[in-house]
Each structure stands twice: as structure tokens, then as C-alpha cells.
C-alpha atoms as a PDB file:
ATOM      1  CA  UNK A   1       0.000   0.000   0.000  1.00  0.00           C
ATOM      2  CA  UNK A   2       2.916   2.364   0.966  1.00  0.00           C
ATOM      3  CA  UNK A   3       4.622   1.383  -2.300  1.00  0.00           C
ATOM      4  CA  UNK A   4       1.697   1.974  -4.529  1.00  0.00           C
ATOM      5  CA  UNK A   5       0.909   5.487  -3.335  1.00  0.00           C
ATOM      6  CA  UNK A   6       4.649   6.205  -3.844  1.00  0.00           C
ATOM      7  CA  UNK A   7       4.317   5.234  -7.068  1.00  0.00           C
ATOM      8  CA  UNK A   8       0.691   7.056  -8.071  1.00  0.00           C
ATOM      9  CA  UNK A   9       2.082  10.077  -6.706  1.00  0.00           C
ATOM     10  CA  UNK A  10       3.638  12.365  -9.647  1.00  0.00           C
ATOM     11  CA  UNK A  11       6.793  14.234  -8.472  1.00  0.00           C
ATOM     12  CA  UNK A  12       6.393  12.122  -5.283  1.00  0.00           C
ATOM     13  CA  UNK A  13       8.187   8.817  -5.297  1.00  0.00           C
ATOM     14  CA  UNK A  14      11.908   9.568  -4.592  1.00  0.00           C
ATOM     15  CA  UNK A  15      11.012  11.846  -1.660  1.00  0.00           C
ATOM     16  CA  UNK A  16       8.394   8.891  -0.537  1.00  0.00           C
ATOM     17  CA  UNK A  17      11.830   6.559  -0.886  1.00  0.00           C
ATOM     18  CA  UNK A  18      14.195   8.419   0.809  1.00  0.00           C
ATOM     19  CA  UNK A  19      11.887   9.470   3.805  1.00  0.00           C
ATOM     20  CA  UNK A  20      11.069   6.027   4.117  1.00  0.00           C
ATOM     21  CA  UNK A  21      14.437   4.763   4.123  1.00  0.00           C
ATOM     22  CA  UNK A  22      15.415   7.348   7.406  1.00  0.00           C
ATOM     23  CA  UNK A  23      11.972   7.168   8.950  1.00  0.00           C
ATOM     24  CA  UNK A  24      13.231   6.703  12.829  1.00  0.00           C
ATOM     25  CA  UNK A  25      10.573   5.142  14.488  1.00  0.00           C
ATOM     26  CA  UNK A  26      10.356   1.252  14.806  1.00  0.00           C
ATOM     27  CA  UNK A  27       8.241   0.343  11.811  1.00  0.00           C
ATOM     28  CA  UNK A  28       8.221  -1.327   8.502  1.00  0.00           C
ATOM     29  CA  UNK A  29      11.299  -2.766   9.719  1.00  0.00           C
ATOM     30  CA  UNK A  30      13.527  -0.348  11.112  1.00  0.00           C
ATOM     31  CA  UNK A  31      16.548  -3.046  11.511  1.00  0.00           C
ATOM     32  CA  UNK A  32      16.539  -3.740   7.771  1.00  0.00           C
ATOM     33  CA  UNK A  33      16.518  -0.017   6.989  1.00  0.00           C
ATOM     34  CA  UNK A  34      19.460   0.799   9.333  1.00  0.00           C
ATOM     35  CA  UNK A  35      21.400  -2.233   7.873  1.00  0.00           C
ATOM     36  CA  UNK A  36      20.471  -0.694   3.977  1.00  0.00           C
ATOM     37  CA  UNK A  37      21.699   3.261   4.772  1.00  0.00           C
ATOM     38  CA  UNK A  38      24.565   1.847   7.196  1.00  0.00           C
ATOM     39  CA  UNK A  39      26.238  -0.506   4.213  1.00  0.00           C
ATOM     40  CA  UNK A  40      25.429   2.548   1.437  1.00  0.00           C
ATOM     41  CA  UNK A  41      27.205   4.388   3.505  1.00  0.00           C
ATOM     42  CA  UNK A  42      30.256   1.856   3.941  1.00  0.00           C
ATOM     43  CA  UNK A  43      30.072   1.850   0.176  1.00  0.00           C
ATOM     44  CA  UNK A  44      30.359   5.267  -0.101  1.00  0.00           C
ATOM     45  CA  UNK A  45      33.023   5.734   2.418  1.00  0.00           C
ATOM     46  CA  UNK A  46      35.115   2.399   2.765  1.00  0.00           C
ATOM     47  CA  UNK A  47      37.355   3.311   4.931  1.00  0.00           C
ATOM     48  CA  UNK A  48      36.720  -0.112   7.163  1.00  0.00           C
ATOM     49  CA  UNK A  49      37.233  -3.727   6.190  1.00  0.00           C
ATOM     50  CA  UNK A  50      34.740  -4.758   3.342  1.00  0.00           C
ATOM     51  CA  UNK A  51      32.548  -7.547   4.252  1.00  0.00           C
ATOM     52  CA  UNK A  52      29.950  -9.295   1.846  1.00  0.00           C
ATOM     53  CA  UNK A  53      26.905  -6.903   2.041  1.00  0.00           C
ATOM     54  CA  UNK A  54      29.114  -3.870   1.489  1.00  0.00           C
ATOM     55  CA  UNK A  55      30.503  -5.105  -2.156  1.00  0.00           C
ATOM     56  CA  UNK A  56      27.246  -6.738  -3.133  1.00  0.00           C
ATOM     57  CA  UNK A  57      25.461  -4.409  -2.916  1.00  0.00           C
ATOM     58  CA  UNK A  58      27.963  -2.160  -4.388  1.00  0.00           C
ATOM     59  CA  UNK A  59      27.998  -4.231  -7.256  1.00  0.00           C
ATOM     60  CA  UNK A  60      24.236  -4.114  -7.802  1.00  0.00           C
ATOM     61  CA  UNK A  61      24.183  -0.345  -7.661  1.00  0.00           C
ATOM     62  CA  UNK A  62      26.841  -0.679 -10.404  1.00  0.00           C
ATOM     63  CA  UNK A  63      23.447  -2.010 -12.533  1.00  0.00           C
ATOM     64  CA  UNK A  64      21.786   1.252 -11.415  1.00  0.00           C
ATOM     65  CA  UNK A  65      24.284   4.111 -12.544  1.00  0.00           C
ATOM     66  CA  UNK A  66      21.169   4.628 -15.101  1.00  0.00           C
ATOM     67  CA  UNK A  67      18.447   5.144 -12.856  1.00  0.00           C
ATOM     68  CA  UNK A  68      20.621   7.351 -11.116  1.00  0.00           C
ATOM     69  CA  UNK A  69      21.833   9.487 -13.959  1.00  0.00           C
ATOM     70  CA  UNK A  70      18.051  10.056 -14.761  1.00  0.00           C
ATOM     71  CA  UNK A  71      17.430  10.887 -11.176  1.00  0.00           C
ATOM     72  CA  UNK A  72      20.164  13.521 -11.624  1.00  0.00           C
ATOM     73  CA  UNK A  73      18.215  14.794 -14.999  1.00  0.00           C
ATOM     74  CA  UNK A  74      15.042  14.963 -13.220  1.00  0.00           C
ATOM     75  CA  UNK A  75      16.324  16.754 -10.471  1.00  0.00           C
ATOM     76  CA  UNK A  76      18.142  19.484 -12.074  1.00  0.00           C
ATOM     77  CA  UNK A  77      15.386  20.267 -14.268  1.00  0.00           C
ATOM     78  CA  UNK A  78      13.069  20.702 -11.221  1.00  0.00           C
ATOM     79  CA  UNK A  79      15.128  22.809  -9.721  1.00  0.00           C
ATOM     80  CA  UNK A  80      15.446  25.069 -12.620  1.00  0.00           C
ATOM     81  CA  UNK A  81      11.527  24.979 -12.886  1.00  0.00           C
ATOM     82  CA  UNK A  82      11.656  23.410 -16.111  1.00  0.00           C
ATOM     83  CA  UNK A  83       9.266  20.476 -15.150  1.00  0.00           C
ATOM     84  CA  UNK A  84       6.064  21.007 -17.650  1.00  0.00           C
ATOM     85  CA  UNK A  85       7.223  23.779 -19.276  1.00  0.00           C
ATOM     86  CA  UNK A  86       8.428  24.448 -22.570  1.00  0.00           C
ATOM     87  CA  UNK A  87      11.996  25.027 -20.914  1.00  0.00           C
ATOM     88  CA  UNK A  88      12.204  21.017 -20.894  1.00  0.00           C
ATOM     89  CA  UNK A  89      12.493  21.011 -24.683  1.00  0.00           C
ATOM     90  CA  UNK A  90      15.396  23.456 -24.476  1.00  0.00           C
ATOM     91  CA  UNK A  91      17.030  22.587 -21.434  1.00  0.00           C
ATOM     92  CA  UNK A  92      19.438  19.481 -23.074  1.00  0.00           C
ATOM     93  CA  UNK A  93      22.600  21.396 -22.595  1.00  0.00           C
ATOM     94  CA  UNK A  94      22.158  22.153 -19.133  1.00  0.00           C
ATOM     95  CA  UNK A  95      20.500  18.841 -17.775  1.00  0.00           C
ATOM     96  CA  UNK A  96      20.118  16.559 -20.455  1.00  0.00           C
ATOM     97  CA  UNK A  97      22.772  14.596 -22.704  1.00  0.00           C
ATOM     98  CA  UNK A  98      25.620  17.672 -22.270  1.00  0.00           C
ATOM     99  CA  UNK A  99      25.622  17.961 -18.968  1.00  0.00           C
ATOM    100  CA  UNK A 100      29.105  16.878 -17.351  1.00  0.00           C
ATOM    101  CA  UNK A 101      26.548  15.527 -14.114  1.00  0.00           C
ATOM    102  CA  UNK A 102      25.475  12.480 -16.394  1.00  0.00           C
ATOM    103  CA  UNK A 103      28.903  11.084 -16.677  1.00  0.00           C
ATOM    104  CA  UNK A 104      29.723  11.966 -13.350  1.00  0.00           C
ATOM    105  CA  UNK A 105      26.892  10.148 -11.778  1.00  0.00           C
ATOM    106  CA  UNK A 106      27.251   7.041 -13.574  1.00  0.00           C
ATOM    107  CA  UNK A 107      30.549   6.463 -13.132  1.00  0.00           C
ATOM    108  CA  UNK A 108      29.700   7.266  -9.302  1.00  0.00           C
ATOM    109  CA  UNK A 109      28.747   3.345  -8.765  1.00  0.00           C
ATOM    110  CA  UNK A 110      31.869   1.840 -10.374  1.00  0.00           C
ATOM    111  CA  UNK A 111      34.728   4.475  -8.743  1.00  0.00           C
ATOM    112  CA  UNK A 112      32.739   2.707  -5.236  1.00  0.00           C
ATOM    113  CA  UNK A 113      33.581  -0.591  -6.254  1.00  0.00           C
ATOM    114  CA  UNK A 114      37.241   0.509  -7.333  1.00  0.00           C
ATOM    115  CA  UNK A 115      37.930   1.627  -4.031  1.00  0.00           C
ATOM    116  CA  UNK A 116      36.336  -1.524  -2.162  1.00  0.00           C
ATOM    117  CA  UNK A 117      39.310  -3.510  -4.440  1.00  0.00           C
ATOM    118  CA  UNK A 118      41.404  -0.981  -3.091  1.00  0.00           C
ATOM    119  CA  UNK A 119      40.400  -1.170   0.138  1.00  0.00           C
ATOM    120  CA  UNK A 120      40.617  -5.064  -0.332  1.00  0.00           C
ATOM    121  CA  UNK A 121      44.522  -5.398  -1.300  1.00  0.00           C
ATOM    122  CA  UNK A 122      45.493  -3.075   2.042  1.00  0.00           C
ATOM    123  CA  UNK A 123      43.531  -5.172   4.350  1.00  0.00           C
ATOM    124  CA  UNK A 124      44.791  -8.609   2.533  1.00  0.00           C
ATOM    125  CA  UNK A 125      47.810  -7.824  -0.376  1.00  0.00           C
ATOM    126  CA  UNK A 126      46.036 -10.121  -2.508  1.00  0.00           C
ATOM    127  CA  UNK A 127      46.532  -9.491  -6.283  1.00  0.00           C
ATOM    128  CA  UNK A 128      43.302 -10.542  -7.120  1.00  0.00           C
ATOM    129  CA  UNK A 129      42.014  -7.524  -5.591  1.00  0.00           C
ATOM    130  CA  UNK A 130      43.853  -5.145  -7.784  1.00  0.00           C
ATOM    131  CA  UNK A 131      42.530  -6.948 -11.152  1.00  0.00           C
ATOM    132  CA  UNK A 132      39.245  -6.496 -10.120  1.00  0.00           C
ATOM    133  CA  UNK A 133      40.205  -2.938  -9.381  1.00  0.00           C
ATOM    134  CA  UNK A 134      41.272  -2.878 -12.900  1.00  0.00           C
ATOM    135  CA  UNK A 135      37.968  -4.398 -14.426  1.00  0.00           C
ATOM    136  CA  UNK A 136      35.639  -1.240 -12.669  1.00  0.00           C
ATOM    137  CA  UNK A 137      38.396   0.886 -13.975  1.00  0.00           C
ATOM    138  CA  UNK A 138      37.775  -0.192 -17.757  1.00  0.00           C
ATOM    139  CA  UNK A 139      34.190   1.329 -17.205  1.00  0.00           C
ATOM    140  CA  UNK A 140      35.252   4.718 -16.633  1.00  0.00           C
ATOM    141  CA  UNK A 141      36.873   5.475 -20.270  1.00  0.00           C
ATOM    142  CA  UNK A 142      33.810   4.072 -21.607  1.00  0.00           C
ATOM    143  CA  UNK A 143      31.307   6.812 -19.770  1.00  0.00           C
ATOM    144  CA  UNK A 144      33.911   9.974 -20.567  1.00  0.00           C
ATOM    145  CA  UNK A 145      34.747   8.862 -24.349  1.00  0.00           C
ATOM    146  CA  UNK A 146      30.920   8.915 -24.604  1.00  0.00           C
ATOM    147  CA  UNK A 147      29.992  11.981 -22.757  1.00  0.00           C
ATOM    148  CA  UNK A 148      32.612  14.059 -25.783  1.00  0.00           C
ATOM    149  CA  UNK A 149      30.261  13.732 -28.273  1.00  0.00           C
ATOM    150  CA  UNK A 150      28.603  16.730 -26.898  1.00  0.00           C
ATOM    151  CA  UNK A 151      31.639  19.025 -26.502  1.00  0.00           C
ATOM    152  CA  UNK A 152      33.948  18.547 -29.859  1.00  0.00           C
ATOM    153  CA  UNK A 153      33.110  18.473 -33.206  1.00  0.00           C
ATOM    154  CA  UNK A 154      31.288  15.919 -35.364  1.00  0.00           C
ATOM    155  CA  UNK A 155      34.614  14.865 -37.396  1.00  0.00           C
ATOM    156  CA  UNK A 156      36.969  14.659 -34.275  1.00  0.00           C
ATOM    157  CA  UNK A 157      34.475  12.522 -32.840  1.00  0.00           C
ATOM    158  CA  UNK A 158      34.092  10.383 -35.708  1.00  0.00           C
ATOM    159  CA  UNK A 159      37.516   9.583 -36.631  1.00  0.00           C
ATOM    160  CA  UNK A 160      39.332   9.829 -33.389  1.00  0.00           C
ATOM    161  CA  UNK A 161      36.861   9.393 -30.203  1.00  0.00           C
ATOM    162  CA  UNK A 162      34.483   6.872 -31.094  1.00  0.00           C
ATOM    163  CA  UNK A 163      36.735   3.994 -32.068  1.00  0.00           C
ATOM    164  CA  UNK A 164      38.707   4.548 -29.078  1.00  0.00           C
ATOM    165  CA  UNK A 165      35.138   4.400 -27.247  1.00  0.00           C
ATOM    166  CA  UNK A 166      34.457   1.387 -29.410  1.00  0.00           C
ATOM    167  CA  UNK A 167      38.012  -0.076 -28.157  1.00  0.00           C
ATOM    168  CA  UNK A 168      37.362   0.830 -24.246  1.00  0.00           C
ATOM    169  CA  UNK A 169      33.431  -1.038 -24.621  1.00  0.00           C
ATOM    170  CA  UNK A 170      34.722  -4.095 -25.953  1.00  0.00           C
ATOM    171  CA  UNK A 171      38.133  -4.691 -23.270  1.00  0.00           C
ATOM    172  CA  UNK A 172      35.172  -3.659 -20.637  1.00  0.00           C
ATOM    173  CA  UNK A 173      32.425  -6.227 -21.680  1.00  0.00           C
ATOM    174  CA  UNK A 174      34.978  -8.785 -22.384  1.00  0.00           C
ATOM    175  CA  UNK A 175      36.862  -8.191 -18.949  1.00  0.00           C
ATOM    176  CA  UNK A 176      33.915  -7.784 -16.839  1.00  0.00           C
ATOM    177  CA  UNK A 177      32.405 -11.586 -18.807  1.00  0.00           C
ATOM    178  CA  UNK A 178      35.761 -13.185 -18.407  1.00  0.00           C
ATOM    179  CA  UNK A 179      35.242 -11.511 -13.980  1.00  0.00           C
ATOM    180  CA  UNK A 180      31.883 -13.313 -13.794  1.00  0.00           C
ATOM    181  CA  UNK A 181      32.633 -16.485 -15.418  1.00  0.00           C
ATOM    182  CA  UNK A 182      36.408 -17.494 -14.097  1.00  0.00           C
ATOM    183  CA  UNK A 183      36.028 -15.555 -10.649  1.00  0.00           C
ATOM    184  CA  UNK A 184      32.345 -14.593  -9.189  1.00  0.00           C
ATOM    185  CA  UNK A 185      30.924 -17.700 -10.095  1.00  0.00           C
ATOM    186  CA  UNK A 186      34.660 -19.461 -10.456  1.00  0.00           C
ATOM    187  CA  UNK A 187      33.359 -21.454 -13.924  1.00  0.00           C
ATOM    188  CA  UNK A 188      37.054 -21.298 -15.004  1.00  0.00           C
ATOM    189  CA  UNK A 189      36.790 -24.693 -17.051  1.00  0.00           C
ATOM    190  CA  UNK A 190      34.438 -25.128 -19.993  1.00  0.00           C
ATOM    191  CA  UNK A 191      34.911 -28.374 -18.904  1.00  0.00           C
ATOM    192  CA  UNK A 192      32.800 -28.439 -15.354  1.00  0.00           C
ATOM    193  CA  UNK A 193      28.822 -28.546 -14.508  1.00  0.00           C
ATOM    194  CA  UNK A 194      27.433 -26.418 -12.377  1.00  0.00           C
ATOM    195  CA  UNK A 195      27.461 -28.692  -8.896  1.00  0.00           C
ATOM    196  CA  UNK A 196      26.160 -26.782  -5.469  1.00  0.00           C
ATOM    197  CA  UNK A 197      27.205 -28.647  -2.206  1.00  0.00           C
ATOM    198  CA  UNK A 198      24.400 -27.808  -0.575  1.00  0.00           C
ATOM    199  CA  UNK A 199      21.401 -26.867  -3.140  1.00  0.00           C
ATOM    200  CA  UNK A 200      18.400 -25.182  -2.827  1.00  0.00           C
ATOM    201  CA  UNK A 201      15.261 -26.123  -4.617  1.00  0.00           C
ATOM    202  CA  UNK A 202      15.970 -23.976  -7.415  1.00  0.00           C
ATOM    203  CA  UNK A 203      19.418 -24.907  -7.439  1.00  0.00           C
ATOM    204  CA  UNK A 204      18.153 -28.207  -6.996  1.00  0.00           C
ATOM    205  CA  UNK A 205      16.353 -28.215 -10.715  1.00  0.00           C
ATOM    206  CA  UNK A 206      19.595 -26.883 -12.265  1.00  0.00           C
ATOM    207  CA  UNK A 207      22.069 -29.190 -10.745  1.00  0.00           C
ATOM    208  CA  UNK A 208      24.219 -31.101 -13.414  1.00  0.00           C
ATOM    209  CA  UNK A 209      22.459 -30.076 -16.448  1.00  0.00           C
ATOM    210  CA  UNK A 210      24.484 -28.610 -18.859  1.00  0.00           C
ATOM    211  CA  UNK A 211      21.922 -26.607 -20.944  1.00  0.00           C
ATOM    212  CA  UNK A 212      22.201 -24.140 -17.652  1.00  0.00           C
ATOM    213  CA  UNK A 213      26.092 -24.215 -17.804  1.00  0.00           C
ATOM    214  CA  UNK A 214      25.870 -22.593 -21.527  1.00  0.00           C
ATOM    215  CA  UNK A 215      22.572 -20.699 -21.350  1.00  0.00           C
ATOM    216  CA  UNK A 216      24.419 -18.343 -18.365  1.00  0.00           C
ATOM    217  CA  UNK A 217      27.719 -18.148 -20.055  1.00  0.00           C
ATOM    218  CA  UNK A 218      26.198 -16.864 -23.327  1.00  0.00           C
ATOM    219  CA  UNK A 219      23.764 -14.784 -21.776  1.00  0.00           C
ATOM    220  CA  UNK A 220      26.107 -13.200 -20.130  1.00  0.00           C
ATOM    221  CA  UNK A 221      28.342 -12.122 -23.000  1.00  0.00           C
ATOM    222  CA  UNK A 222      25.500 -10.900 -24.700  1.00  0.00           C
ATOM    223  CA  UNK A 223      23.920  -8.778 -21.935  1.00  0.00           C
ATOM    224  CA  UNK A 224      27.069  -7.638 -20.766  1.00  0.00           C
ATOM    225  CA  UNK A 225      27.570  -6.344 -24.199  1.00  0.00           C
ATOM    226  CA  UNK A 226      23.891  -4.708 -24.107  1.00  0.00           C
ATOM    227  CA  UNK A 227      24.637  -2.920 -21.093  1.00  0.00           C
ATOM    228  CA  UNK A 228      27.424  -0.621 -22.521  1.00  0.00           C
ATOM    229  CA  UNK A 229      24.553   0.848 -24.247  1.00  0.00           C
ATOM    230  CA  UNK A 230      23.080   2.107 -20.550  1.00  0.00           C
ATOM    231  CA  UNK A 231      26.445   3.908 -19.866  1.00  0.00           C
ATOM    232  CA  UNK A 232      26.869   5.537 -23.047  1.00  0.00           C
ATOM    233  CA  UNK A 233      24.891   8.747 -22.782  1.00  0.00           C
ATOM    234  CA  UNK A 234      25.482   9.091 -26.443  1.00  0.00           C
ATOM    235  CA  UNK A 235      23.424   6.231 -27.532  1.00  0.00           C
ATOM    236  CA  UNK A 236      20.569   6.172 -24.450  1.00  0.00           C
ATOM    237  CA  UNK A 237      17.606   8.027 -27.096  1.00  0.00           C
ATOM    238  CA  UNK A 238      15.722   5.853 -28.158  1.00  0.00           C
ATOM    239  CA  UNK A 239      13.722   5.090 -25.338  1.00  0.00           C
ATOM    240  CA  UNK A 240      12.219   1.727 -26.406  1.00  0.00           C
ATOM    241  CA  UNK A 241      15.741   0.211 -26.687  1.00  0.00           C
ATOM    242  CA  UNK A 242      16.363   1.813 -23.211  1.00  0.00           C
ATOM    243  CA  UNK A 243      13.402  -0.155 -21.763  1.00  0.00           C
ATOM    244  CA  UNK A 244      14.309  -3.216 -23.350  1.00  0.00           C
ATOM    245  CA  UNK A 245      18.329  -3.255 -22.403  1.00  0.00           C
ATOM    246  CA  UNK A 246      16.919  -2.666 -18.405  1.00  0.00           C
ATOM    247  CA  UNK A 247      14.846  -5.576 -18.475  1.00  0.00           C
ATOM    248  CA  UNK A 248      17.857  -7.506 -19.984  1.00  0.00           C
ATOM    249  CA  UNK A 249      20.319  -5.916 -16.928  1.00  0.00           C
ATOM    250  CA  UNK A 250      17.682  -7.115 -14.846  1.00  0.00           C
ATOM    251  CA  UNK A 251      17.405 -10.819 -15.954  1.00  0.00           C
ATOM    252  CA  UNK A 252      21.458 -10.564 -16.012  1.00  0.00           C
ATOM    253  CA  UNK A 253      21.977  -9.498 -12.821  1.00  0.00           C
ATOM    254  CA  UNK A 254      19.555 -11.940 -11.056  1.00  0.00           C
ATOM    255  CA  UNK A 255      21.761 -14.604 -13.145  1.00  0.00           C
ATOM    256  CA  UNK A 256      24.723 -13.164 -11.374  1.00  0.00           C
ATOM    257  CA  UNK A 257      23.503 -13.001  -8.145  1.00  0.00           C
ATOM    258  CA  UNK A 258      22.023 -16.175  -7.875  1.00  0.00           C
ATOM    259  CA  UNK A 259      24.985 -18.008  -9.137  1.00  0.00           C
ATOM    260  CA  UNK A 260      27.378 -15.610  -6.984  1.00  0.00           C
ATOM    261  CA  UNK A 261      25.993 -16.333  -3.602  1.00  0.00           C
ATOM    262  CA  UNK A 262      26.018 -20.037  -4.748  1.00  0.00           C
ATOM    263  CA  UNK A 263      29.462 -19.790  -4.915  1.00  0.00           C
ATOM    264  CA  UNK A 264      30.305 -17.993  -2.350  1.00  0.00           C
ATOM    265  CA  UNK A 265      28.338 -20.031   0.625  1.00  0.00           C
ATOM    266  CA  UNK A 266      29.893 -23.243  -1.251  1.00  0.00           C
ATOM    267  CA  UNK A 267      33.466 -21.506  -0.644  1.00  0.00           C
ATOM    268  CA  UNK A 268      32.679 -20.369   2.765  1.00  0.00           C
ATOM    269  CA  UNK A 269      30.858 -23.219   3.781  1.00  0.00           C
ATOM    270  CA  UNK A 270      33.238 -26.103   2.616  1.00  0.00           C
ATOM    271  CA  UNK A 271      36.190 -23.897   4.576  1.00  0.00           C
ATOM    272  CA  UNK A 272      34.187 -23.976   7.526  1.00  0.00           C
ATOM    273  CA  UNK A 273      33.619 -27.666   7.366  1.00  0.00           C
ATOM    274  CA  UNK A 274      37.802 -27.908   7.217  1.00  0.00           C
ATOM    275  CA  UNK A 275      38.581 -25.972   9.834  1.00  0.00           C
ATOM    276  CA  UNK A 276      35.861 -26.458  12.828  1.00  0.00           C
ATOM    277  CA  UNK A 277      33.295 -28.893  14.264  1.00  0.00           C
ATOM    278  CA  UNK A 278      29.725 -29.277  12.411  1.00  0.00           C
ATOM    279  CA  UNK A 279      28.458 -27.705  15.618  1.00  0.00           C
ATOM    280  CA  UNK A 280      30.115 -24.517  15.148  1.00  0.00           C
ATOM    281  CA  UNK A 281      29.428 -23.573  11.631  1.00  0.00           C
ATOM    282  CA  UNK A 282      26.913 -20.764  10.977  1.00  0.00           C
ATOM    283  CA  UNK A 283      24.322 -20.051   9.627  1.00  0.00           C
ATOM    284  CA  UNK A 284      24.466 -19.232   5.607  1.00  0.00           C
ATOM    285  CA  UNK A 285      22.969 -15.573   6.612  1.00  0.00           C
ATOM    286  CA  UNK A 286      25.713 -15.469   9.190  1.00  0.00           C
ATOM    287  CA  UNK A 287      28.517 -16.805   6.866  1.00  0.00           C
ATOM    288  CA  UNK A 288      27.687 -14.277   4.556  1.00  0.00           C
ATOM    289  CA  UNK A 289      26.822 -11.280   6.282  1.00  0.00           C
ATOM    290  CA  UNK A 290      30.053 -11.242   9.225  1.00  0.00           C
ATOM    291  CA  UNK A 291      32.808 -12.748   7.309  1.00  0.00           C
ATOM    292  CA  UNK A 292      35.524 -10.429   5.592  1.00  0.00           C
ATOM    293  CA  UNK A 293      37.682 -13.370   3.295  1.00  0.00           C
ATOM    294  CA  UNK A 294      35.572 -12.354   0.342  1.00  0.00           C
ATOM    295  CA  UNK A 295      37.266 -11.486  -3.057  1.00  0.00           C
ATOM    296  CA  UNK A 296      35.337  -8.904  -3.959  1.00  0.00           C
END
């Protein structure tokens, strides 16, 4: 019901969301909300050790940087009164496709993440750290090389700036498919079925059948292709495509997630069986939530 008049509510929804999300008294689950706002903040400030909610949710926001560059657009233009006026037609070169806060706000999401590697190789001087670092780093020449179109000419753009933004979208695709297969869901071997140690029902229906194996690994070429479209500002006008890429990013990043947390209670869980008695392992929640030997 709360949700619904958020929604019905024109010019209402984000302020309905974010009073919601601070709303101090004990109801509609105050614990949950305090746990959301207290890992975005971690995210946005990680100066302390960075456990499993902090980078996963990190990395979903990463699948957001659209949402939120539209939430900058809409914001600036009410601000400037230019909400159902006229003004909105002519108001692209202050907050539409030229403005420098597009780029800036979508590449907000992945500089996060960068930092979390960062962050990652202090705490524990592993390497593997610092090439993740480098794969949310291949995302940010992708956003700027996009966002010149709008400040140099047509023919410098052309035939210098958009093959080298051609160039940076295909290294970050291809190193951010090559992240998910060999490391988040560690599928290194073309070789292996997926196998879960302890499977859900879900998980339970997919276990051993290789149709799944392929379906997610060329899915997730293709949609990780798709979704340099979201983070060029350059390209994001036809507003049909737009629609139909999200709804791909969304399918992809459920893939992701479910297959991620798979792996990483499997991990987690078959460490805990080596190193202490069957009475002293945690919970899954537990495991995930409170321990810091991620790679993230």
C-alpha cells in the first residue's frame, strides 16, 4: 500500500523513498533499513574492512548508474523549474545529454567498487584484488569517451573518439564476462557442470544439467555487451531500446547473483567444514553477512 501510493504520486516517489528509508521510528522494519543506509554508507566511504553486504550491494548499484543518472536529470530540471514547461524542450545542454553531471553520476557506482578492491589489497595484499580494481576501472573510459560527443566536433568525434570508445566497450564487456565467469561464479573450465554442495530447490532443478552451464555463459556475454549501451549517454535516445536493455540488466543481474551467492556459501561453507566442528558452523545468513575473506 505504501509502495503503490509512492508510485501514483507524480513528483512524489523519490522523496516517498528516501523518507522512508530514514523514517526513525520502529516500523516497517527499522533493523533492515538501518542495515540498507549503514552498508550505502560503507560503500560510499570504505574506509573499514569490506565484508559481503558492502561489495554486493555495491555491485548491484553498479546495474543502477542509469536510474541514477536520470534521477540527476530529473532533479536538475526541477530545480530550474523546467518540469512542464516548454523550458524542458530546451534545457538538453544544461540537464540533459551535455551535462558533465550524467557522466559523473554514472561512473559514481563503479569508482565505489574501485575503491572496495582498493580497500581489499590493504587489508589482505592479494593481487586478485587489484585486477578487479582494474575491471571497474575499464568502465570509466567508456562513460567519458561517450559523454565528448557533446563538446567537440562531429569529425573529431568520428575519426578519433568513437573507435577509441568502441576499443574501451569491448576490453570492458569482455573483462567484466571473463570476472563473472572465471572468478564470481569461479566457472574457469568449460569443462565443469554447475554442482552446489548444498542446493536449494531452485538450485536443486539446475544441478548437473548442462543446458544451464551454456545458457548463463552466453547470456552473459550478450547482456554484458547490451549494457554498454546504458552507460553511453550518447546512444541512451531511443527510449524503447532503453526499456528493453533494463529488463535484460535485470534478468542478467539476477543470473549473477544467484549463481554468486552459490558460490560464495559453497566456498565459505566447505572452509568452515575444514577448519571447525559441524556444531560450530553458521548459519548461511551469518557466513555471509560477518565474514571479511571475500574477493570482492
Amino acid at each position: 500500500m505504501f509502495l503503490s501510493v509512492c508510485v501514483l504520486l507524480a513528483g512524489v516517489p523519490v522523496y516517498c523513498c528516501c523518507y522512508g528509508s530514514v523514517f526513525p521510528f520502529d516500523i516497517f522494519y527499522l533493523s533492515s533499513r538501518y542495515f540498507l543506509l549503514r552498508t550505502l554508507w560503507r560503500i560510499a566511504l570504505p574506509v573499514q574492512a569490506i565484508t559481503f553486504p558492502d561489495f554486493f550491494l555495491a555491485d548491484i548499484l553498479t546495474s543502477m548508474s542509469k536510474v541514477f543518472s536520470d534521477l540527476e536529470r530529473s532533479v536538475c530540471r526541477m530545480v530550474r523549474g523546467q518540469v512542464a514547461t516548454i523550458a524542458w524542450l530546451e534545457a538538453d545542454s544544461v540537464c540533459g545529454s551535455h551535462s558533465i553531471g550524467i557522466p559523473l553520476v554514472l561512473v559514481f557506482p563503479y569508482v565505489c567498487r574501485l575503491f572496495q578492491c582498493l580497500r581489499q589489497y590493504k587489508d589482505t595484499k592479494e593481487k586478485t584484488a587489484l585486477f578487479n580494481a582494474l575491471k571497474y576501472s575499464t568502465a570509466v573510459p567508456v562513460i567519458f569517451l561517450s559523454a565528448l560527443k557533446y563538446h567537440v566536433f562531429p569529425d573529431r568525434w568520428t575519426n578519433f573518439y568513437q573507435p577509441l570508445w568502441l576499443l574501451s566497450s569491448v576490453v570492458n564487456s569482455l573483462y567484466s564476462f571473463y570476472w563473472d565467469i572465471a572468478r564470481d561464479w569461479d566457472l574457469s573450465g568449460f569443462t565443469r557442470i554447475f554442482k552446489f554442495s548444498r542446493p536449494s530447490l531452485v538450485s536443486y532443478l539446475l544441478y548437473g544439467r548442462k543446458w544451464v552451464y551454456f545458457w548463463v555463459i552466453g547470456s552473459n556475454l550478450i547482456l554484458r555487451c547490451a549494457w554498454t549501451y546504458k552507460f553511453s549517454a550518447h546512444l541512451r535516445h531511443n527510449y524503447m531500446t532503453v526499456f528493453v536493455i533494463t529488463a535484460l540488466e535485470i534478468l542478467r543481474r539476477f543470473q549473477w547473483i544467484f549463481f554468486r551467492v552459490e558460490n560464495e556459501l559453497n566456498k565459505i561453507i566447505k572452509s568452515s567444514y575444514d577448519q571447525l566442528p559441524m556444531t560450530l558452523i553458521q548459519t548461511e545468513e551469518e557466513t555471509l553477512l560477518h565474514t571479511n575473506s571475500h574477493i570482492v
